[in-house]
Protein backbone atom coordinates (compact mmCIF):
# COMPACT_ATOMS: atom_id res chain seq x y z
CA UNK A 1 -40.44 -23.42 93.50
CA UNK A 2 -37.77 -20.83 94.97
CA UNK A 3 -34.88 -19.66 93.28
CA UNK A 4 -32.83 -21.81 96.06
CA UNK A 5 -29.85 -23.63 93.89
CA UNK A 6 -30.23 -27.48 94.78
CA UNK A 7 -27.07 -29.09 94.83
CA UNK A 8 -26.62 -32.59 95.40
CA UNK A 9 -23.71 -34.04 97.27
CA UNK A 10 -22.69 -37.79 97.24
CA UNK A 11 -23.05 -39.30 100.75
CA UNK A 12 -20.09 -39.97 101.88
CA UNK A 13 -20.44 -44.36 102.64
CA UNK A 14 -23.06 -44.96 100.18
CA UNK A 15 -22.41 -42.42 97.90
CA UNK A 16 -26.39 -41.57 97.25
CA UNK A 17 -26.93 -37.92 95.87
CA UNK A 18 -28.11 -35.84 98.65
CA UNK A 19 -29.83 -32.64 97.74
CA UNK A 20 -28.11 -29.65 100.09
CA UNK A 21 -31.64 -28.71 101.01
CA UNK A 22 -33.07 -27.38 104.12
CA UNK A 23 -35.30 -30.69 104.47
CA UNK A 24 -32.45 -33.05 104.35
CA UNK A 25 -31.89 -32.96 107.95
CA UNK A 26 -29.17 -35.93 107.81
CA UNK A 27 -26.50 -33.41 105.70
CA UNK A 28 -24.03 -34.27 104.28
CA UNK A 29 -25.58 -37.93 105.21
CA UNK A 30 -28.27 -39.63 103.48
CA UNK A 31 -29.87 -41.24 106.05
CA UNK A 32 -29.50 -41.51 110.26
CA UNK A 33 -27.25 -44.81 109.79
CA UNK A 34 -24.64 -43.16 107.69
CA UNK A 35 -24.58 -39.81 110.04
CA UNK A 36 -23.87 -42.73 112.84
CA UNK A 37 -21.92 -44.83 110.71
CA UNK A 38 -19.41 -41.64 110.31
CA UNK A 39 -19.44 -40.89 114.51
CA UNK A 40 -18.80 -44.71 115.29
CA UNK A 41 -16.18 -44.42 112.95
CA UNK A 42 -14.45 -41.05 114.71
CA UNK A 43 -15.54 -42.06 118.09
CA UNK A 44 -12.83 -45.71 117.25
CA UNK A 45 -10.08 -43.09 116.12
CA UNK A 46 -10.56 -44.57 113.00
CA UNK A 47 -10.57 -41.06 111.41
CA UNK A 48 -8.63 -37.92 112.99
CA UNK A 49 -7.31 -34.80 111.67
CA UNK A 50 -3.82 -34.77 111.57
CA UNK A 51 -1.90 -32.11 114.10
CA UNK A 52 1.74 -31.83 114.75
CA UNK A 53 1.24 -28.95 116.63
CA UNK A 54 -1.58 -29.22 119.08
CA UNK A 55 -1.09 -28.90 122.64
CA UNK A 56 -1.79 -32.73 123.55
CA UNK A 57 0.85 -33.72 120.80
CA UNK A 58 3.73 -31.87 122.21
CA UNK A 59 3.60 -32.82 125.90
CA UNK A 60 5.95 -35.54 126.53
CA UNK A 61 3.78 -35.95 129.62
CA UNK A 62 0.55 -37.06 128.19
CA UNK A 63 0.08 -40.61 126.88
CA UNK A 64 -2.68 -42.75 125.29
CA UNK A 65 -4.13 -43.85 128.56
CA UNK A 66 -6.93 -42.75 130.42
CA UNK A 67 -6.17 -41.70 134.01
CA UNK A 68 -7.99 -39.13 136.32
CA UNK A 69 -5.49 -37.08 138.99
């Protein structure tokens, strides 16, 4: 065994201890579905990080649609 410290972190849907190893390849996820499960989940704006001052925020130009010029 290596003198690596093994942490464990609780997945964040399931909240399963994952050890912060190099062999859990899903990290911070426990498994493929909850890595997914957490991109469907930004991908449906259902998470953001809040900005008051980014660039898209401030241009009274932009709006929520689409549109290529």
């Amino acid at each position: 065994m290596s003198d690596e410290i093994f942490l464990k972190y609780p997945a964040q849907h399931v909240k399963k201890p994952v050890p912060w190893t190099q062999e859990s390849q899903f990290r911070p996820f426990c498994s493929k579905r909850c890595q997914l499960i957490d991109l469907g989940e930004w991908a449906a704006e259902e998470k953001a990080i809040p900005s008051d001052t980014a660039d898209f925020a401030m241009d009274p130009n932009l709006s929520d649609e689409w549109s290529i010029k």
